[in-house]
C-alpha atoms as a PDB file:
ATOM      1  CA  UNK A   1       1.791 150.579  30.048  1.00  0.00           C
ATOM      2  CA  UNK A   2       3.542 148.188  32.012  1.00  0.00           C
ATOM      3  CA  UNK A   3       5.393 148.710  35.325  1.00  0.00           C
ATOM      4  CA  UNK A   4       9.365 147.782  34.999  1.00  0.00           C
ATOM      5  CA  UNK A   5       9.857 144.584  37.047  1.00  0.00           C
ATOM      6  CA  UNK A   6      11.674 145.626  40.565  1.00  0.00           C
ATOM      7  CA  UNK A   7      13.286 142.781  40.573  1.00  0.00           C
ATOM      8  CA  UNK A   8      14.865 141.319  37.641  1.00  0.00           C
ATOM      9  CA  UNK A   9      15.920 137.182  37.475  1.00  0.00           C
ATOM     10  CA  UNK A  10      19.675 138.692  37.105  1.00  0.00           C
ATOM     11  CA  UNK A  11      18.872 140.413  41.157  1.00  0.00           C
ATOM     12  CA  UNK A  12      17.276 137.247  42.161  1.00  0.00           C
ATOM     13  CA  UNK A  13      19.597 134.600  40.798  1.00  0.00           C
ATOM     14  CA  UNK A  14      22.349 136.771  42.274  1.00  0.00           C
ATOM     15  CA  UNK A  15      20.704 136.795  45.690  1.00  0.00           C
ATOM     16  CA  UNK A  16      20.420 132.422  45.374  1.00  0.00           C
ATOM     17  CA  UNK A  17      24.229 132.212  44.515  1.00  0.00           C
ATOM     18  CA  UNK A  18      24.628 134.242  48.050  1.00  0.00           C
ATOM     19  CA  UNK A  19      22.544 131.951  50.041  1.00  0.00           C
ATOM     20  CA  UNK A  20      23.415 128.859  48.465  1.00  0.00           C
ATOM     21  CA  UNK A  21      27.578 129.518  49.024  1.00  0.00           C
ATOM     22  CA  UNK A  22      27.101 130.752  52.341  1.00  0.00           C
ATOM     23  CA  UNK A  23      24.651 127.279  53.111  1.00  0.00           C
ATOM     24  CA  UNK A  24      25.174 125.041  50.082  1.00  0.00           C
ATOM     25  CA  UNK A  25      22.365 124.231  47.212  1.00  0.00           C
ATOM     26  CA  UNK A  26      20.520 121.676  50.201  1.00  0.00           C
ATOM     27  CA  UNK A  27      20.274 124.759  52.473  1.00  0.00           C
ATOM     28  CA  UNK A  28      18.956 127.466  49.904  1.00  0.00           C
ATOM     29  CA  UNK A  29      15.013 128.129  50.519  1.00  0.00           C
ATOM     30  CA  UNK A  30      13.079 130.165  48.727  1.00  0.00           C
ATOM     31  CA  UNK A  31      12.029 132.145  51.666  1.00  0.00           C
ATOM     32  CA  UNK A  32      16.109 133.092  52.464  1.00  0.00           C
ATOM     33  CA  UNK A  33      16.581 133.887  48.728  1.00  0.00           C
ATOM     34  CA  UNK A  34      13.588 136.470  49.088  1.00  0.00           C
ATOM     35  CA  UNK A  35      15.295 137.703  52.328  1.00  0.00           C
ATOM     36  CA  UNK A  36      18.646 137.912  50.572  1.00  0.00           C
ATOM     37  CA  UNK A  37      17.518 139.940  47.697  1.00  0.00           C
ATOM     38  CA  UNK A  38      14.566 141.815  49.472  1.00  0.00           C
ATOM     39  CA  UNK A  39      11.729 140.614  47.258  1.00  0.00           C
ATOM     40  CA  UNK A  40       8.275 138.714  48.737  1.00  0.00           C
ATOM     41  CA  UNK A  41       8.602 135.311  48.533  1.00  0.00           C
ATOM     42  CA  UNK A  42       5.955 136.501  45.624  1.00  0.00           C
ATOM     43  CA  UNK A  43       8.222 137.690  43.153  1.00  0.00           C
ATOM     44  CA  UNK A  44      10.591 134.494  43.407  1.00  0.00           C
ATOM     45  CA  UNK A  45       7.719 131.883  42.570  1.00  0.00           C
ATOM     46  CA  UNK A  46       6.676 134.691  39.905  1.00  0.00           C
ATOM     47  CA  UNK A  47       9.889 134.236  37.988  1.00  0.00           C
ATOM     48  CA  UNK A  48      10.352 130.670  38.956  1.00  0.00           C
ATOM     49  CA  UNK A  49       7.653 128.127  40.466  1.00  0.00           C
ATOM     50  CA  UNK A  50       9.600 126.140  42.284  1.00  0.00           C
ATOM     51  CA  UNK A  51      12.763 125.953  44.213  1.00  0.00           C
ATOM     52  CA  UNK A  52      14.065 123.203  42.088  1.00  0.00           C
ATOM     53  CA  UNK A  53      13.452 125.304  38.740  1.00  0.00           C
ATOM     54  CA  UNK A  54      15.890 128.112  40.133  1.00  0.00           C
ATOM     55  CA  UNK A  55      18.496 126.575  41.762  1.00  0.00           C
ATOM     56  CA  UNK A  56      18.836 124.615  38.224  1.00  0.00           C
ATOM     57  CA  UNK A  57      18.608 128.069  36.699  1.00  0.00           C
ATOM     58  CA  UNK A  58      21.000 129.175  38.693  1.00  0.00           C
ATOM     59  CA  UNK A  59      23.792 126.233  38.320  1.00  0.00           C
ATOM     60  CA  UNK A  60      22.865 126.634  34.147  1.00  0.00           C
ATOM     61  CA  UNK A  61      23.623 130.476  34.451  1.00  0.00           C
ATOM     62  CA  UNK A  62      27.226 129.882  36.372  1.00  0.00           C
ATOM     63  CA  UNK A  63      27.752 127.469  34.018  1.00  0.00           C
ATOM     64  CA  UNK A  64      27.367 129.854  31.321  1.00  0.00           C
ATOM     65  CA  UNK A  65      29.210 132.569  32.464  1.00  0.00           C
ATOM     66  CA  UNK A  66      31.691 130.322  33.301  1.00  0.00           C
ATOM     67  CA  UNK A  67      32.409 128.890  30.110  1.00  0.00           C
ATOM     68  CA  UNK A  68      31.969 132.078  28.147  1.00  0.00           C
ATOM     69  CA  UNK A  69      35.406 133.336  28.376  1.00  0.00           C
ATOM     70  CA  UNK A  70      36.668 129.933  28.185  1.00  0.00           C
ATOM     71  CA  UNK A  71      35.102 129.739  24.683  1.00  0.00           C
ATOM     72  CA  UNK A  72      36.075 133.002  23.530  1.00  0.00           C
ATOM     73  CA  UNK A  73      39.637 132.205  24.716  1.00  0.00           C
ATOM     74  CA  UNK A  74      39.872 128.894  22.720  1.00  0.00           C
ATOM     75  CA  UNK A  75      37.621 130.375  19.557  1.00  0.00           C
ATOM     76  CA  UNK A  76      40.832 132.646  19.457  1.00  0.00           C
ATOM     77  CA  UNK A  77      43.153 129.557  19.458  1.00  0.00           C
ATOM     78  CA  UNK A  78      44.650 131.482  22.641  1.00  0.00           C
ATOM     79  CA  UNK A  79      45.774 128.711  24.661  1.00  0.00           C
ATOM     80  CA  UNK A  80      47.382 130.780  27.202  1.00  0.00           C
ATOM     81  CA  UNK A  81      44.047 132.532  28.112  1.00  0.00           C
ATOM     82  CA  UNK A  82      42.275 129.348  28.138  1.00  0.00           C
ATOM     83  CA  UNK A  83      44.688 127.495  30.529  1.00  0.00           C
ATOM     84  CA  UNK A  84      44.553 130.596  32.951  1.00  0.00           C
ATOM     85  CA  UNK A  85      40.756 131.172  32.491  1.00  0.00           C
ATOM     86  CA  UNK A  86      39.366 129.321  35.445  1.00  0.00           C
ATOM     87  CA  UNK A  87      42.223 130.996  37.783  1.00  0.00           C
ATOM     88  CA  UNK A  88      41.465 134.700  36.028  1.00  0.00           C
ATOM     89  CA  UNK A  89      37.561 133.490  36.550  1.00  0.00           C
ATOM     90  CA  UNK A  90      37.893 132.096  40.348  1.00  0.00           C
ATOM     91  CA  UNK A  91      39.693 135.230  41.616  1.00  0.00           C
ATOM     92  CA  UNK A  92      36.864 137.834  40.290  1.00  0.00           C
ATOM     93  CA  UNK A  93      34.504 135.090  41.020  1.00  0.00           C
ATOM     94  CA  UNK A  94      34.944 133.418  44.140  1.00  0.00           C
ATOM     95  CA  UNK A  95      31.525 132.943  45.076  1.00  0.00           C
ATOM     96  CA  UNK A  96      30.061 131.571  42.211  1.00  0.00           C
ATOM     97  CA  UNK A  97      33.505 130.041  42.056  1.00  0.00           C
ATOM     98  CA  UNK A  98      32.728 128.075  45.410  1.00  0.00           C
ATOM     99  CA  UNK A  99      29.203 126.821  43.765  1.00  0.00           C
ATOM    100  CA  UNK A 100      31.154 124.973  40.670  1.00  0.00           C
ATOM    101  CA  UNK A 101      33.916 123.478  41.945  1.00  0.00           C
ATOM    102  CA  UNK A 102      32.455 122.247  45.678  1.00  0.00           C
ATOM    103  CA  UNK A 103      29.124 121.194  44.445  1.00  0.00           C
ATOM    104  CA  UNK A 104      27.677 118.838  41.674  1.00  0.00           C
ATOM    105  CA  UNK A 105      25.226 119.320  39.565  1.00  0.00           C
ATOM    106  CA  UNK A 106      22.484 117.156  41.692  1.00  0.00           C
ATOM    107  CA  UNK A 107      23.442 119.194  44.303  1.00  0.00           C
ATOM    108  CA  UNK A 108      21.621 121.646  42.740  1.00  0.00           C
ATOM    109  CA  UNK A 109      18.420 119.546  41.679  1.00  0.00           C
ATOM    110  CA  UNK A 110      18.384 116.072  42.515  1.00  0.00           C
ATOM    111  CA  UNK A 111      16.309 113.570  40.585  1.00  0.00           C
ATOM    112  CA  UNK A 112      14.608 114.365  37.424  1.00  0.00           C
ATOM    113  CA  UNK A 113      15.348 117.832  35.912  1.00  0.00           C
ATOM    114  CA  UNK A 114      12.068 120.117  35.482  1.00  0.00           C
ATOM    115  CA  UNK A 115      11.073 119.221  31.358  1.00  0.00           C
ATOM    116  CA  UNK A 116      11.662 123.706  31.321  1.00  0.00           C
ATOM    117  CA  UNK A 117      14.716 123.246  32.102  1.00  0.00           C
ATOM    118  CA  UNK A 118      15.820 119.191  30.875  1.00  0.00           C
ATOM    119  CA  UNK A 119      17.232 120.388  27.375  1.00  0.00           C
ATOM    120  CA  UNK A 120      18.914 123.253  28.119  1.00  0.00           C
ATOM    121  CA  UNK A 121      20.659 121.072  30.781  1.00  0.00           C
ATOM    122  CA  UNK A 122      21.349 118.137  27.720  1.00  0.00           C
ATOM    123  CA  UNK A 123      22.862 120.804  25.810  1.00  0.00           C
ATOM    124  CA  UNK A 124      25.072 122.808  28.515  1.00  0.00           C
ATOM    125  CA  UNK A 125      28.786 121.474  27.627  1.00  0.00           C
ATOM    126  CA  UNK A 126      27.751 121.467  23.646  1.00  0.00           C
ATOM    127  CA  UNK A 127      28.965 124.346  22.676  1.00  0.00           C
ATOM    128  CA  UNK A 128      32.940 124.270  24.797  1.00  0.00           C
ATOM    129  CA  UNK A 129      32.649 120.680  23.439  1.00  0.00           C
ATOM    130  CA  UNK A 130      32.438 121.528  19.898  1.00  0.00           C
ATOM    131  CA  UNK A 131      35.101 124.811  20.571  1.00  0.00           C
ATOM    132  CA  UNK A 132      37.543 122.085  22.068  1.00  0.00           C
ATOM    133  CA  UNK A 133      37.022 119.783  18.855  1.00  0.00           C
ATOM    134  CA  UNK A 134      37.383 122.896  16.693  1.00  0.00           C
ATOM    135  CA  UNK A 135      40.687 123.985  18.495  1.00  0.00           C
ATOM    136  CA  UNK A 136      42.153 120.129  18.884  1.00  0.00           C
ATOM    137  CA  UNK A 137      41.771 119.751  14.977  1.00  0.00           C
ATOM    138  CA  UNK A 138      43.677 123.175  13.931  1.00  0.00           C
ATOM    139  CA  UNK A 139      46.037 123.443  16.860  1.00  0.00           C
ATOM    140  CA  UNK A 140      46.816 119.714  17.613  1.00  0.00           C
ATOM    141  CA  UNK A 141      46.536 118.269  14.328  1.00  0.00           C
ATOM    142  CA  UNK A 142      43.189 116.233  14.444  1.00  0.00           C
ATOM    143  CA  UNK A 143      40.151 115.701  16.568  1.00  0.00           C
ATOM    144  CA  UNK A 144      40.371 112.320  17.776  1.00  0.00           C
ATOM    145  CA  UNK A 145      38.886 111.178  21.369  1.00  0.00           C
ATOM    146  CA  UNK A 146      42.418 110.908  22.861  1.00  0.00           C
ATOM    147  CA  UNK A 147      43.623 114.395  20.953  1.00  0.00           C
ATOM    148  CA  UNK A 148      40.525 115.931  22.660  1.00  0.00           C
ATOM    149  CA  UNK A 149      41.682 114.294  25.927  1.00  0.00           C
ATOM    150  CA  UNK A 150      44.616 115.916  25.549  1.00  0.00           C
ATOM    151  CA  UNK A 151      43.104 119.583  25.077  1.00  0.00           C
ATOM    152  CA  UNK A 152      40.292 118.695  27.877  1.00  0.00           C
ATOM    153  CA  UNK A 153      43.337 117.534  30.521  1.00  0.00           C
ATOM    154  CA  UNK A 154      45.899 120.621  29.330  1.00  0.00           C
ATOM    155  CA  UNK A 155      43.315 123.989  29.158  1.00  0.00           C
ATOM    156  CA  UNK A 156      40.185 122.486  31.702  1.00  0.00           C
ATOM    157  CA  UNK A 157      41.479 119.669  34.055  1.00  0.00           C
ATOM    158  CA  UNK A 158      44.958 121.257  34.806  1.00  0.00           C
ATOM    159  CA  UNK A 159      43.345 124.845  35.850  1.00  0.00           C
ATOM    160  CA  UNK A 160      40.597 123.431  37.753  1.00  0.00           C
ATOM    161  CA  UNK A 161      42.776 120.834  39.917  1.00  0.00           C
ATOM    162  CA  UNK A 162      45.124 124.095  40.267  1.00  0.00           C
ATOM    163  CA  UNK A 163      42.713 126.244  42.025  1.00  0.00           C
ATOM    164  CA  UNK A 164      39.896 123.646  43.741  1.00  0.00           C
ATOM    165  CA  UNK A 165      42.240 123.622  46.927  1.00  0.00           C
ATOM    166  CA  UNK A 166      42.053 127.467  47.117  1.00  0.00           C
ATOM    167  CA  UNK A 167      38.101 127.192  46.347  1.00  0.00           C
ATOM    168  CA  UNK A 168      37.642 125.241  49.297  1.00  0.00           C
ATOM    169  CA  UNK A 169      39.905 127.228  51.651  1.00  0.00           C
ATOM    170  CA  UNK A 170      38.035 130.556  50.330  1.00  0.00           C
ATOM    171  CA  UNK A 171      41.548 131.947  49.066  1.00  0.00           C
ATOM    172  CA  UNK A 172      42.551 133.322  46.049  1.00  0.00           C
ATOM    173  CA  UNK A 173      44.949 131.303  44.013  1.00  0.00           C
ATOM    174  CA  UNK A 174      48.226 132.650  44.288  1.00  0.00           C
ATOM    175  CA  UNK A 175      49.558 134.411  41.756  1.00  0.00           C
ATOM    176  CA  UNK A 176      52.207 132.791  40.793  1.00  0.00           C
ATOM    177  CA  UNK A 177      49.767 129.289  40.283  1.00  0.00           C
ATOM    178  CA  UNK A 178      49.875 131.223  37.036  1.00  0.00           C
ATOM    179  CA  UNK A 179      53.249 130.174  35.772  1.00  0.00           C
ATOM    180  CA  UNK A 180      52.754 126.735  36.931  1.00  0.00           C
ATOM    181  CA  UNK A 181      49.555 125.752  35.114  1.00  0.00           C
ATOM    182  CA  UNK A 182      50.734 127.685  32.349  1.00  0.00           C
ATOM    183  CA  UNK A 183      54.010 125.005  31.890  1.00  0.00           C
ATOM    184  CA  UNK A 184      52.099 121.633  32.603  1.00  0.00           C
ATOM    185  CA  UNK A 185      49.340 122.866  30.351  1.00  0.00           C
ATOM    186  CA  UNK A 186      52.055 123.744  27.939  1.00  0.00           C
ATOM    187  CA  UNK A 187      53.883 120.815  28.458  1.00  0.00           C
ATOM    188  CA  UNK A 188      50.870 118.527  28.102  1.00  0.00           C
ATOM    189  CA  UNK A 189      49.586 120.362  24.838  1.00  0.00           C
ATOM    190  CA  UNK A 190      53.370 119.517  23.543  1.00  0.00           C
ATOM    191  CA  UNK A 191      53.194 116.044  24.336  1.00  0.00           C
ATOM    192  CA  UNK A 192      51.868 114.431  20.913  1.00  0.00           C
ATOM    193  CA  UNK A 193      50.829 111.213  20.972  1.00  0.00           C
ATOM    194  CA  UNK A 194      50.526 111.448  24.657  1.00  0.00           C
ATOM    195  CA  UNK A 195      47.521 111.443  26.183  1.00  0.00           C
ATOM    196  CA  UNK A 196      46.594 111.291  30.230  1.00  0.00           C
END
């Protein structure tokens, strides 16, 4: 029978968002990521065989768990929750927080993505793309590219401009940032035929 793993890729990715907001994606090692979550260097390149292959594991993951409640807000057609997701998100987040909205994606991996990881990386936005087109076409009347430019600016663009400034002063938005980006968002969803 098998020994359990001691350390799962949940306890090491965990340990590389650590070291990567406290010294940004260029400054993460593999050897501070072991020190960080108390594994040998062993166990990393075990569960990942190169540096490259988890740091764009890692910026997939917040990705994901970003997005998730994002896409169960607008599955709902709750456009309140969707516009305040990314505030909700950054305050029980902040460190992975810091990791999307300060860094890029080639931050992460620069040049060509491993070919394990290329597609999933192809595919990341597909599924918040396709929610947004779903929601545009029952909420705002139709799916066109300047109706989905309209969704993308009111429940994504609004909430992230909103609380970048507080990412990058490691504060917590404000709470009542809520109320704001809750009336443009409003007031941009209203505006038919509009489009920014």
């Amino acid at each position: 029978m098998a020994r359990p793993a001691r350390f799962s890729d949940a306890n090491l990715l965990d340990a590389a968002a650590v070291v990567a907001a406290a010294n940004g994606p260029a400054g993460t090692t593999i050897s501070a990521i072991a020190k960080a979550a108390g594994a040998p260097t062993g166990s990393l390149y075990h569960r990942f065989p190169s540096r490259d292959v988890l740091l764009g594991t890692l910026w997939l993951d917040l990705i994901g768990r970003f997005q998730a409640g994002w896409i169960e807000a607008l599955e709902a057609l709750d456009t309140e929750a969707a516009a305040l997701h990314a505030l909700t998100w950054v305050r029980a987040h902040p460190r992975e927080a810091r990791l999307l909205l300060l860094y890029r994606r080639e931050d992460f991996l620069a040049g060509d993505w491993p070919p394990t990881l290329a597609d999933r990386a192809a595919h990341v936005n597909d599924r918040a793309a396709a929610v947004l087109r779903a929601f545009a076409a029952a909420e705002l009347g139709d799916d066109k590219s300047a109706t989905l430019r309209r969704a993308r600016f009111a429940l994504a663009e609004i909430p992230f401009a909103a609380v970048r400034a507080y990412v990058a002063a490691d504060q917590p938005p404000p709470p009542d940032l809520d109320a704001l980006v809750l009336t443009a968002s409003r007031a941009v969803l209203a505006a038919e035929g509009a489009s920014p």
